[in-house]
C-alpha atoms as a PDB file:
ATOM      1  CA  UNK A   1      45.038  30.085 -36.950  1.00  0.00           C
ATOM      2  CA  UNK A   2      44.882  34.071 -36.139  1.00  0.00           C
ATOM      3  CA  UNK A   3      45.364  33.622 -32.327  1.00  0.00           C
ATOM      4  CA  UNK A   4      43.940  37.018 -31.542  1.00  0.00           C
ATOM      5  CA  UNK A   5      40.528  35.408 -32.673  1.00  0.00           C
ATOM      6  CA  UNK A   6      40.692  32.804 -29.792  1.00  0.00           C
ATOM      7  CA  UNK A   7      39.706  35.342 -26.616  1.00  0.00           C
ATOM      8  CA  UNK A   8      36.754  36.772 -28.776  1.00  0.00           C
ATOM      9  CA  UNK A   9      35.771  32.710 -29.358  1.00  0.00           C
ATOM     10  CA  UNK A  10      36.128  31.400 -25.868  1.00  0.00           C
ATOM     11  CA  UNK A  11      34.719  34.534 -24.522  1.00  0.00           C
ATOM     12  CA  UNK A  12      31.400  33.695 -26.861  1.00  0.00           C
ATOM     13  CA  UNK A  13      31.279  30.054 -26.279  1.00  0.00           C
ATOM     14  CA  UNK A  14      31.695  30.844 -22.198  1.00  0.00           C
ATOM     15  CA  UNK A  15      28.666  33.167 -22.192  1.00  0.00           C
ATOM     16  CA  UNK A  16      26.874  32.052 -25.480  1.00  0.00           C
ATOM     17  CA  UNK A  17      26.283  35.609 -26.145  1.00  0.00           C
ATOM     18  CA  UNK A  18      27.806  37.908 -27.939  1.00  0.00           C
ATOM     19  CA  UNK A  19      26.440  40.572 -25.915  1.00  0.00           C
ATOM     20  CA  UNK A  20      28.146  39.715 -22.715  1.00  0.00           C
ATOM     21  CA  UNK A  21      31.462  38.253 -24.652  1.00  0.00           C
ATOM     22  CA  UNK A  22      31.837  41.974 -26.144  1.00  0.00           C
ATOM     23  CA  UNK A  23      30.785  43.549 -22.935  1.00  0.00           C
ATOM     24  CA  UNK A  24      33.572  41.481 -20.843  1.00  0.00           C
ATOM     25  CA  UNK A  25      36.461  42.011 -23.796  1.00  0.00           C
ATOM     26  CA  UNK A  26      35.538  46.133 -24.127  1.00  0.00           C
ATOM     27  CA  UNK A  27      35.082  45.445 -28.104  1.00  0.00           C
ATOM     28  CA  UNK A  28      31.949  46.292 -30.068  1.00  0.00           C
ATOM     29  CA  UNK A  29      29.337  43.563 -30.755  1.00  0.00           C
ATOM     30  CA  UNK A  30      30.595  43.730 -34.530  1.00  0.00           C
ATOM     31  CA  UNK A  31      34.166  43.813 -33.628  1.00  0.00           C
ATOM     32  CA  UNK A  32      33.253  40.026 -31.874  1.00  0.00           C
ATOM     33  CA  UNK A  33      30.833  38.863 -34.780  1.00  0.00           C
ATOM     34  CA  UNK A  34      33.667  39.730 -37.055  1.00  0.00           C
ATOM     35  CA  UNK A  35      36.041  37.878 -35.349  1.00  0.00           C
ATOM     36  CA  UNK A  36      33.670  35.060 -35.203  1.00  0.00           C
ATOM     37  CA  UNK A  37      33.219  34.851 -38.865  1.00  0.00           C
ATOM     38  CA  UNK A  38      37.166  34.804 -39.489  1.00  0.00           C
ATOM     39  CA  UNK A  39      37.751  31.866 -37.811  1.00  0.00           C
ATOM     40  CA  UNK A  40      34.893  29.940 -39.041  1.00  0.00           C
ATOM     41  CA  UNK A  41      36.272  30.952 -42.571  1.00  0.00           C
ATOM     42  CA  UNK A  42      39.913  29.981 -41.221  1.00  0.00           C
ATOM     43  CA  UNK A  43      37.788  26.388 -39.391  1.00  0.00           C
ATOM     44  CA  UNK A  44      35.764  25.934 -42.363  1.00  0.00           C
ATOM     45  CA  UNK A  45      33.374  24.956 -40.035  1.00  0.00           C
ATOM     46  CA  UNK A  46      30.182  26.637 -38.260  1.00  0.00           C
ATOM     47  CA  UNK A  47      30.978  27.401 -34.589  1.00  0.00           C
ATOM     48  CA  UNK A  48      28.001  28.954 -33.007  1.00  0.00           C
ATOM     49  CA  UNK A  49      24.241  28.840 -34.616  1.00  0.00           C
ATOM     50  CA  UNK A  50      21.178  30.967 -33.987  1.00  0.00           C
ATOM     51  CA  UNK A  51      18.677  29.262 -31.017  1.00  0.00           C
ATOM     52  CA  UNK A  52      15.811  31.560 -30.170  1.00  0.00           C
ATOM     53  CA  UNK A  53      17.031  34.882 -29.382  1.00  0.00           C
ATOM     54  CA  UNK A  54      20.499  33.496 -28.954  1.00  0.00           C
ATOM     55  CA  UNK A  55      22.946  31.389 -29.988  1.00  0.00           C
ATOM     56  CA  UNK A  56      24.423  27.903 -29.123  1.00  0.00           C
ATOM     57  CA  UNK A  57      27.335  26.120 -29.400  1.00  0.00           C
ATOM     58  CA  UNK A  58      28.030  23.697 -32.476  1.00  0.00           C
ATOM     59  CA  UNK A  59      29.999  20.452 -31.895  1.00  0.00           C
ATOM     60  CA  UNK A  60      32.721  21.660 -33.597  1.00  0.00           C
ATOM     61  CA  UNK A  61      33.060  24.638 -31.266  1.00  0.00           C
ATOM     62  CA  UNK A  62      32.822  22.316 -27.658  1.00  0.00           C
ATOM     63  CA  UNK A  63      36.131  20.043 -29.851  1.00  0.00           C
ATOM     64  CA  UNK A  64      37.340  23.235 -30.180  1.00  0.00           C
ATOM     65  CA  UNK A  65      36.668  25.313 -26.806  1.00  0.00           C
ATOM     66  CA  UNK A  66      37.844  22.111 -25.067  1.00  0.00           C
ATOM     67  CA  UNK A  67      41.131  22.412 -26.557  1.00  0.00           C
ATOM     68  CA  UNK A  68      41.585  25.958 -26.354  1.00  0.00           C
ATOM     69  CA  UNK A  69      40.685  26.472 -22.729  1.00  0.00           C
ATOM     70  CA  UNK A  70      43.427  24.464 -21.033  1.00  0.00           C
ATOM     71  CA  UNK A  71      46.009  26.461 -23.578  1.00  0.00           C
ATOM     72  CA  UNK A  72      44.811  29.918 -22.895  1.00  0.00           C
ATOM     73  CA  UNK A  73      45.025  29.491 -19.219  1.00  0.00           C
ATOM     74  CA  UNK A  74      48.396  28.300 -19.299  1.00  0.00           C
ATOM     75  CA  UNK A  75      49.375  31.376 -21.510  1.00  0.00           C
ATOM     76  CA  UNK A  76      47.218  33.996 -18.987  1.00  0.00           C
ATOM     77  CA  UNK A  77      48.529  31.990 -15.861  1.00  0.00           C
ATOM     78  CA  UNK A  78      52.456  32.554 -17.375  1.00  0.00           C
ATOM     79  CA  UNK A  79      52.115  36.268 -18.199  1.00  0.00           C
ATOM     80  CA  UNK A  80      50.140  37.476 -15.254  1.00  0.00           C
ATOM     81  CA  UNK A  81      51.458  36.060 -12.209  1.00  0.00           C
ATOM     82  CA  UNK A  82      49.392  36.412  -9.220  1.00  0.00           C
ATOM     83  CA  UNK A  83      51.400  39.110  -7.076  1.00  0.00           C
ATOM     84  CA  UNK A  84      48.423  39.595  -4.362  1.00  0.00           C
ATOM     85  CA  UNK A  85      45.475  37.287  -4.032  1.00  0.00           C
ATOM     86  CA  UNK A  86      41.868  38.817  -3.257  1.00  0.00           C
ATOM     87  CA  UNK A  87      39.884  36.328  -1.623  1.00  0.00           C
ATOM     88  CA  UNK A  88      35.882  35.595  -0.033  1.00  0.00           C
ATOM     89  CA  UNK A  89      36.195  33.655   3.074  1.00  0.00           C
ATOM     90  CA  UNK A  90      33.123  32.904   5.477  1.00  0.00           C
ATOM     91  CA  UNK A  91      33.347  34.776   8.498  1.00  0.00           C
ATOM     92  CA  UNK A  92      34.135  31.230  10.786  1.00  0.00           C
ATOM     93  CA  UNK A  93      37.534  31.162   8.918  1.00  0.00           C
ATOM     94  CA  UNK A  94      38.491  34.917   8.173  1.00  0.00           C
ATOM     95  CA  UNK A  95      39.544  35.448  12.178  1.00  0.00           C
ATOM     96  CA  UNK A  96      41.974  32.582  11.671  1.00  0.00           C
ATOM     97  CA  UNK A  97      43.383  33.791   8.459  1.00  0.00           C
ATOM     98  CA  UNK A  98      43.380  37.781   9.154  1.00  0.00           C
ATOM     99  CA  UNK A  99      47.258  37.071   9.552  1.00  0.00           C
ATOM    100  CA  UNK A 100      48.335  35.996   5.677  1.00  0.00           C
ATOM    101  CA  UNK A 101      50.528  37.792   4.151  1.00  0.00           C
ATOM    102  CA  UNK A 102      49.716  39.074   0.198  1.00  0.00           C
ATOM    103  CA  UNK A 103      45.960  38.007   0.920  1.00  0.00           C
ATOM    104  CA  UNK A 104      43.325  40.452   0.955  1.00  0.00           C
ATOM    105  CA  UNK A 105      39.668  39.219   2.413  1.00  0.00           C
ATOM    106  CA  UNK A 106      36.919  40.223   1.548  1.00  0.00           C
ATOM    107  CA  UNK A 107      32.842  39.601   2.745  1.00  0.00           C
ATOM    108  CA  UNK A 108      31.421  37.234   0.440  1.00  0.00           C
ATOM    109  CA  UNK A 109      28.278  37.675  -1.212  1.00  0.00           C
ATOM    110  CA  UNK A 110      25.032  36.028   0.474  1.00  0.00           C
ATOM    111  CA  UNK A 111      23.764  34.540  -3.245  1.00  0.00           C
ATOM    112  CA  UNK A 112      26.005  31.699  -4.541  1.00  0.00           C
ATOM    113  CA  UNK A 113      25.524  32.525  -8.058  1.00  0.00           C
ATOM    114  CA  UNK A 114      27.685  35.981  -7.092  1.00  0.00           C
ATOM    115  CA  UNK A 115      29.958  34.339  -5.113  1.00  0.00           C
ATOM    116  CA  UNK A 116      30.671  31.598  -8.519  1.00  0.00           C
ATOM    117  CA  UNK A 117      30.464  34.939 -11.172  1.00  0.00           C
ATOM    118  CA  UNK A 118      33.137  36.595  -9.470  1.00  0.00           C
ATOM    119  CA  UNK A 119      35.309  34.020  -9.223  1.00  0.00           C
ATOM    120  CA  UNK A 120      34.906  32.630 -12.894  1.00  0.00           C
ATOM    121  CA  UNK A 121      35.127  36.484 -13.780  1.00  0.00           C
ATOM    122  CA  UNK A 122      38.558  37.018 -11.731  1.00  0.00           C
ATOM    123  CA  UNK A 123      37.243  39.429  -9.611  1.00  0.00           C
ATOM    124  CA  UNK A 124      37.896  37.278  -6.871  1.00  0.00           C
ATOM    125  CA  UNK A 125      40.819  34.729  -6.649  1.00  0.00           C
ATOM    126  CA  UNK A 126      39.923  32.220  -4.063  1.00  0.00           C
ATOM    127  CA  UNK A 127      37.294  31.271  -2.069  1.00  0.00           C
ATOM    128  CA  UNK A 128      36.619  29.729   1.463  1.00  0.00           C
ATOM    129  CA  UNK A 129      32.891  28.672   1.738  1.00  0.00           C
ATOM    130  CA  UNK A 130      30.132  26.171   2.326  1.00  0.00           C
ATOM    131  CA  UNK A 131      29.960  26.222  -1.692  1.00  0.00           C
ATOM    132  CA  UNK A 132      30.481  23.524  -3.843  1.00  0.00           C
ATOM    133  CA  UNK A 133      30.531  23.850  -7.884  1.00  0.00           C
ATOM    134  CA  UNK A 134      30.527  21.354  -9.822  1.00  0.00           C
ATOM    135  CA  UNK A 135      32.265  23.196 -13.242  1.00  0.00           C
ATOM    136  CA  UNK A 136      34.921  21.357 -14.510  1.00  0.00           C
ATOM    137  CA  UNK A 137      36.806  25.016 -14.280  1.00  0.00           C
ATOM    138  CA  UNK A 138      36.885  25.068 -10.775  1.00  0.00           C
ATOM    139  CA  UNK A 139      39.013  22.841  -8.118  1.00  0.00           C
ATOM    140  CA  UNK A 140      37.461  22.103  -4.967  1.00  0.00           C
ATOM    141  CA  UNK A 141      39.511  21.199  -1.848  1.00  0.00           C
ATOM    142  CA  UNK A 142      37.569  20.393   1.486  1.00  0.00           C
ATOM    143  CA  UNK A 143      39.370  21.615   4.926  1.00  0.00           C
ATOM    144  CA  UNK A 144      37.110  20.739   7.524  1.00  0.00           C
ATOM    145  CA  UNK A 145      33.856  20.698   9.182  1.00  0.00           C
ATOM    146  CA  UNK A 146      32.255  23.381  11.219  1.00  0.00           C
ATOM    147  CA  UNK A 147      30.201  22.652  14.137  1.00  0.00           C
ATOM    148  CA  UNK A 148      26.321  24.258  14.665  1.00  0.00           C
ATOM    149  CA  UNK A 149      26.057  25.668  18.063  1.00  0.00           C
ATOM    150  CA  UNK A 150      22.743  27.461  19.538  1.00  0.00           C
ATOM    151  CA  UNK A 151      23.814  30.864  22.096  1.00  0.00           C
ATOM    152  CA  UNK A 152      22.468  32.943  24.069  1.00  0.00           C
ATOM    153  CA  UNK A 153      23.435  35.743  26.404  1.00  0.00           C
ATOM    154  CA  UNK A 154      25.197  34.751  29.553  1.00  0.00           C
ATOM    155  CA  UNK A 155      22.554  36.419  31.861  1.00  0.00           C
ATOM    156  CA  UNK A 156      19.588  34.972  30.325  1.00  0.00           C
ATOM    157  CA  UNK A 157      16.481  34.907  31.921  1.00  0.00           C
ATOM    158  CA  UNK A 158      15.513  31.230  31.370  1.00  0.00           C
ATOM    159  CA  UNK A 159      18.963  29.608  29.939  1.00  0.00           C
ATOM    160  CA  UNK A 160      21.451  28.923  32.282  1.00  0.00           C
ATOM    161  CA  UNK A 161      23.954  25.885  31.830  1.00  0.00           C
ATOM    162  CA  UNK A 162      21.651  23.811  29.146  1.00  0.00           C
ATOM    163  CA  UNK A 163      19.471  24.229  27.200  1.00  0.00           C
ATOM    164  CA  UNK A 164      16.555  21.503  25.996  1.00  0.00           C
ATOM    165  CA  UNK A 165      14.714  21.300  22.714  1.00  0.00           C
ATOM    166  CA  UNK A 166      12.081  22.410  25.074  1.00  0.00           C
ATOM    167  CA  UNK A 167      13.418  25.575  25.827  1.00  0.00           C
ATOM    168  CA  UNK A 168      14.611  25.544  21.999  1.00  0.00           C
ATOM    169  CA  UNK A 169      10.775  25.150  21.203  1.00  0.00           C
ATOM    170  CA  UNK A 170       9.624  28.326  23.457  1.00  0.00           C
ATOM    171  CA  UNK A 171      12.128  30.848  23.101  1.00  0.00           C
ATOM    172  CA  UNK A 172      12.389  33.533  20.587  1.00  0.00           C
ATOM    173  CA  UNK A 173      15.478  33.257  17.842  1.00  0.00           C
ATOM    174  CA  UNK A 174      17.731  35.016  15.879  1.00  0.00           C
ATOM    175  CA  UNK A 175      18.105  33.436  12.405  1.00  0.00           C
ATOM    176  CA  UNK A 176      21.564  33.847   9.578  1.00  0.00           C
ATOM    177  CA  UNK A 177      20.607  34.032   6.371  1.00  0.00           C
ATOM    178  CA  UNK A 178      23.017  32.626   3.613  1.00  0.00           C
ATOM    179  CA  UNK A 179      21.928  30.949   0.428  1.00  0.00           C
ATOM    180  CA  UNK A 180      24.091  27.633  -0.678  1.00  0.00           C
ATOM    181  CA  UNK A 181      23.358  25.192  -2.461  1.00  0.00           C
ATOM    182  CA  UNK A 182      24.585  22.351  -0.569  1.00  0.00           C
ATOM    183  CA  UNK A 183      23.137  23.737   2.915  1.00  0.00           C
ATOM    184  CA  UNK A 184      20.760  26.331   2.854  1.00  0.00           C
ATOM    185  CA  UNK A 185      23.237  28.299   5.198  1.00  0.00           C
ATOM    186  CA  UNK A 186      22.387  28.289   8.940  1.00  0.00           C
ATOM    187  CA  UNK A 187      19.046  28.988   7.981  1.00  0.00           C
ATOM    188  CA  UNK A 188      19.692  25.583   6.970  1.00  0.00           C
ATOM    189  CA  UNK A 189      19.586  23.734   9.297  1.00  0.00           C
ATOM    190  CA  UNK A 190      17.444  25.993  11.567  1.00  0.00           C
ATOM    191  CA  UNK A 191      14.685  24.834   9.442  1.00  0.00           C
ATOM    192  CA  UNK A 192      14.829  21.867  10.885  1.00  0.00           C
ATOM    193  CA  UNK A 193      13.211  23.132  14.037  1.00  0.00           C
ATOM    194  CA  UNK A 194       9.807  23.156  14.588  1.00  0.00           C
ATOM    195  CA  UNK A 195       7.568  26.032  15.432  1.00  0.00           C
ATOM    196  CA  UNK A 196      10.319  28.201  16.566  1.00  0.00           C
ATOM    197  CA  UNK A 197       9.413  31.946  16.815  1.00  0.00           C
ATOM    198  CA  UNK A 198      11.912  33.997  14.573  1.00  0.00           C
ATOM    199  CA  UNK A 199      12.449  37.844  15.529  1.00  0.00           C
ATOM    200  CA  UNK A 200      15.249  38.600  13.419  1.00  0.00           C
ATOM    201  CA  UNK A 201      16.926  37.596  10.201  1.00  0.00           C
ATOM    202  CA  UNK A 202      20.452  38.692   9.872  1.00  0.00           C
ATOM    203  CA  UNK A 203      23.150  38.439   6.966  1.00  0.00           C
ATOM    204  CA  UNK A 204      26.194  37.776   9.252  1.00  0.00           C
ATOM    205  CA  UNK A 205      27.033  35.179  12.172  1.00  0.00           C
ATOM    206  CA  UNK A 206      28.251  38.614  13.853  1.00  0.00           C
ATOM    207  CA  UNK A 207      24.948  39.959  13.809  1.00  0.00           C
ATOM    208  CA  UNK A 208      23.918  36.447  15.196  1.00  0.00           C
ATOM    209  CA  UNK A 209      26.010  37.296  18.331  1.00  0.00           C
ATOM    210  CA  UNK A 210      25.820  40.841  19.082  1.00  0.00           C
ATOM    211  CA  UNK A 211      21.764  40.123  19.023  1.00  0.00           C
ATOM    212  CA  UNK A 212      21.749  36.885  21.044  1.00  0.00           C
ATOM    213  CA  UNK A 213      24.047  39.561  23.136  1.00  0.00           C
ATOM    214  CA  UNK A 214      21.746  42.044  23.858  1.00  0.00           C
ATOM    215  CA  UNK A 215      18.577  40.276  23.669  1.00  0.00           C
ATOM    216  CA  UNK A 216      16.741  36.818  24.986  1.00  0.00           C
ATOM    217  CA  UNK A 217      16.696  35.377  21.524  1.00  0.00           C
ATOM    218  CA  UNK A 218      18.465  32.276  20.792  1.00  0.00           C
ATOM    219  CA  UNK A 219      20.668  31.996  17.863  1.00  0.00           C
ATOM    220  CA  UNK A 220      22.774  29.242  15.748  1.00  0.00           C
ATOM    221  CA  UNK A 221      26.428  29.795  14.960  1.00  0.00           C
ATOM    222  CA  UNK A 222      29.516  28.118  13.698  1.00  0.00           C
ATOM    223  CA  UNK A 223      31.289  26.945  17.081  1.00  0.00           C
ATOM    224  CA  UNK A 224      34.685  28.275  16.308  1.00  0.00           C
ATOM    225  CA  UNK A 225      33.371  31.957  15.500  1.00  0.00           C
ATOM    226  CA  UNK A 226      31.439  31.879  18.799  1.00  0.00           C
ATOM    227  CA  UNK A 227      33.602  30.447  20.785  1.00  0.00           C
ATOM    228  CA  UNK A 228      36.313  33.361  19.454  1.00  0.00           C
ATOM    229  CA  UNK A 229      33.924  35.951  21.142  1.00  0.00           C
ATOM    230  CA  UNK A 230      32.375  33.771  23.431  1.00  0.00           C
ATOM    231  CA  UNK A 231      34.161  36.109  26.836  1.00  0.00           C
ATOM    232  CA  UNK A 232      34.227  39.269  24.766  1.00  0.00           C
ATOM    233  CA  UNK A 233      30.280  39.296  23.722  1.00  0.00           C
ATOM    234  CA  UNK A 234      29.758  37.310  27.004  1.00  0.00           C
ATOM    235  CA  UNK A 235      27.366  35.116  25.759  1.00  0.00           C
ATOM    236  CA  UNK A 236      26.551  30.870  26.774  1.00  0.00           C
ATOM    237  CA  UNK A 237      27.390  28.331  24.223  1.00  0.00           C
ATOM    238  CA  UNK A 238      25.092  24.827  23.611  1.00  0.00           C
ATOM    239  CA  UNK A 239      25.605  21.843  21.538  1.00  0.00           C
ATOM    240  CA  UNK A 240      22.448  22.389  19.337  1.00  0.00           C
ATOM    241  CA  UNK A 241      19.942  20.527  21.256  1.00  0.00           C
ATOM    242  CA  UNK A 242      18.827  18.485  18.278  1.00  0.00           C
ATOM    243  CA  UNK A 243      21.420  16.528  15.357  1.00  0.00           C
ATOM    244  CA  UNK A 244      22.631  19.030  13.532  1.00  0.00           C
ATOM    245  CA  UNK A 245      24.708  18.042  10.133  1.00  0.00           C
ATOM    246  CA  UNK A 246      28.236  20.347  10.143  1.00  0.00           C
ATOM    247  CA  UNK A 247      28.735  22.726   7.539  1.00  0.00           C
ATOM    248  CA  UNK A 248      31.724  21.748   5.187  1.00  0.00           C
ATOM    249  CA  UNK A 249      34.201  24.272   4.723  1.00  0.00           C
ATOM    250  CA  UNK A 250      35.690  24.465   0.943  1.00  0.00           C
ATOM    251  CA  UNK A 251      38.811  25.979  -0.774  1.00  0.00           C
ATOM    252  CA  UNK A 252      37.882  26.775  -3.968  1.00  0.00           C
ATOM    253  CA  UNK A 253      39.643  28.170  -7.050  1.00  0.00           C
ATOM    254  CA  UNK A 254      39.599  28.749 -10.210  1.00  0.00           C
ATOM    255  CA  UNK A 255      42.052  25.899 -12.443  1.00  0.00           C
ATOM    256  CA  UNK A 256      44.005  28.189 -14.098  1.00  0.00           C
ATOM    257  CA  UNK A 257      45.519  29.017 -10.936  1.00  0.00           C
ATOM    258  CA  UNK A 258      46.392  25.508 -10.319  1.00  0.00           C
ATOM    259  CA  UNK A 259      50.255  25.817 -10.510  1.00  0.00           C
ATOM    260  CA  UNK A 260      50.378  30.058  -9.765  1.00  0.00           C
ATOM    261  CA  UNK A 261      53.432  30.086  -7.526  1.00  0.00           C
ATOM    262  CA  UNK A 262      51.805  32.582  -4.987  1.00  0.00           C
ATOM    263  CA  UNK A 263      48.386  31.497  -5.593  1.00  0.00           C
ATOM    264  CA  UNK A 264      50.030  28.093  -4.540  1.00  0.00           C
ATOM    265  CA  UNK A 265      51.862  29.339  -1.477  1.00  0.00           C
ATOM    266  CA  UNK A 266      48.901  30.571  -0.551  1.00  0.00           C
ATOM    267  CA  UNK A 267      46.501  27.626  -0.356  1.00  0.00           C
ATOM    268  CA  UNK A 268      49.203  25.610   1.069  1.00  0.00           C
ATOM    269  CA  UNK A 269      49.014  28.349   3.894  1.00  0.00           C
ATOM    270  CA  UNK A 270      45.307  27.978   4.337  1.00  0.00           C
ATOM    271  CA  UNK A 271      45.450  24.799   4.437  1.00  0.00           C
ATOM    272  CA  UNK A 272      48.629  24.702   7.358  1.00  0.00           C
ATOM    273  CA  UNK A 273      46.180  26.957   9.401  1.00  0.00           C
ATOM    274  CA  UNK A 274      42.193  25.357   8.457  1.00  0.00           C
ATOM    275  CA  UNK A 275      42.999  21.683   8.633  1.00  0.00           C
END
């Protein structure tokens, strides 16, 4: 087998488009249907087959792919050594991990479906989320459990000490906005409230606290990232006056960087810090 025809194949059979496959390998869409045809004429068998506008996978090609995959990552994993990881991490664990060495953080999307593309795409190396995938490709380690808190700002009118789903009820809130699939983000959860009055959506838990900060709306964070600016922000902390599910907190990475010796020393880093 021509082994330069393998990338073109996987990179087909990954996006079942030729389209995208040529896009993500900088080749021409010819250059890919060429290579296509060569190793069904090398296979003697049909890999891919027309299904509407596109195309879809034969069996032959999943016996195939599922071979291949585990190979080529091996091979890619051996000749390009992770040397400095790029990672998403939710802003509840970033202020713990702002210290690692050969990490750089960076804000993660809002939509999962980003958050997953970059990863599978190796724009990003590692993740620390609520997410969850369920692709074979990626390897999903849980840390630990974050805590929902409601806060307000220390010299609130009406709050002082406690607050009661009452109060909960008949103030004004500030509301995060994060799409997961597992939890709905901390809009989540906050859905769970009835007929609360929402002012403000934000797409950060810091927003979350510099509004509850310098306003009388209420607002629901991740305990550890308010209580890290609780005296700063000066601003009350509350165990959520109704139950409140926490928010699981996942390392996730792609498999191919399974046995990466930095990728490696890194996880085992986050993991000596999160858990």
């Amino acid at each position: 087998m021509d082994l330069n025809l393998i990338k073109p194949f996987l990179a087909v059979y990954k996006s079942q488009s030729i389209t995208k496959a040529a896009d993500e390998l900088d080749l021409t869409q010819p250059a890919v249907s060429a290579a296509l045809r060569r190793l069904e004429n090398q296979l003697n068998k049909k890999l891919f087959v027309k299904e509407g506008r596109g195309i879809t996978a034969t069996g032959s090609a999943i016996m195939l792919a599922n071979k291949l995959e585990g190979a080529m990552e091996l091979i890619e994993t051996a000749v390009t050594e992770k040397q400095e990881i790029h990672a998403y991490a939710m802003e509840t664990a970033l202020q713990l991990l702002n210290s690692l060495s050969r990490v750089t953080f960076h804000e993660p999307p809002i939509e999962e479906v980003l958050l997953l593309e970059h990863l599978r795409t190796q724009k990003i190396d590692l993740i620390i989320d609520s997410v969850f995938p369920e692709e074979h490709a990626f390897i999903v380690e849980h840390l630990y459990d974050e805590e929902v808190v409601a806060v307000c700002r220390m010299d609130h009118p009406r709050i002082n000490g406690s607050l009661s789903q009452e109060q909960l009820y008949s103030e004004s809130h500030v509301l995060y906005q994060m799409t997961r699939k597992n939890i709905s983000g901390l809009k989540f959860k906050a859905d769970r409230v009835k007929k609360r009055n929402i002012k403000m959506e934000v797409s950060s838990l810091a927003n979350v606290l510099l509004t509850a900060a310098k306003t009388d709306y209420i607002g629901a964070c991740s305990r550890t990232f308010a209580e890290n600016w609780a005296d700063i922000l000066k601003i009350q902390i509350f165990k959520y006056p109704i139950e409140l599910p926490r928010i699981p907190i996942n390392m996730v990475y792609h498999r191919r960087f399974l046995n990466d010796p930095v990728h490696k020393q890194v996880r085992e880093k986050i993991k000596s810090i999160l858990c």
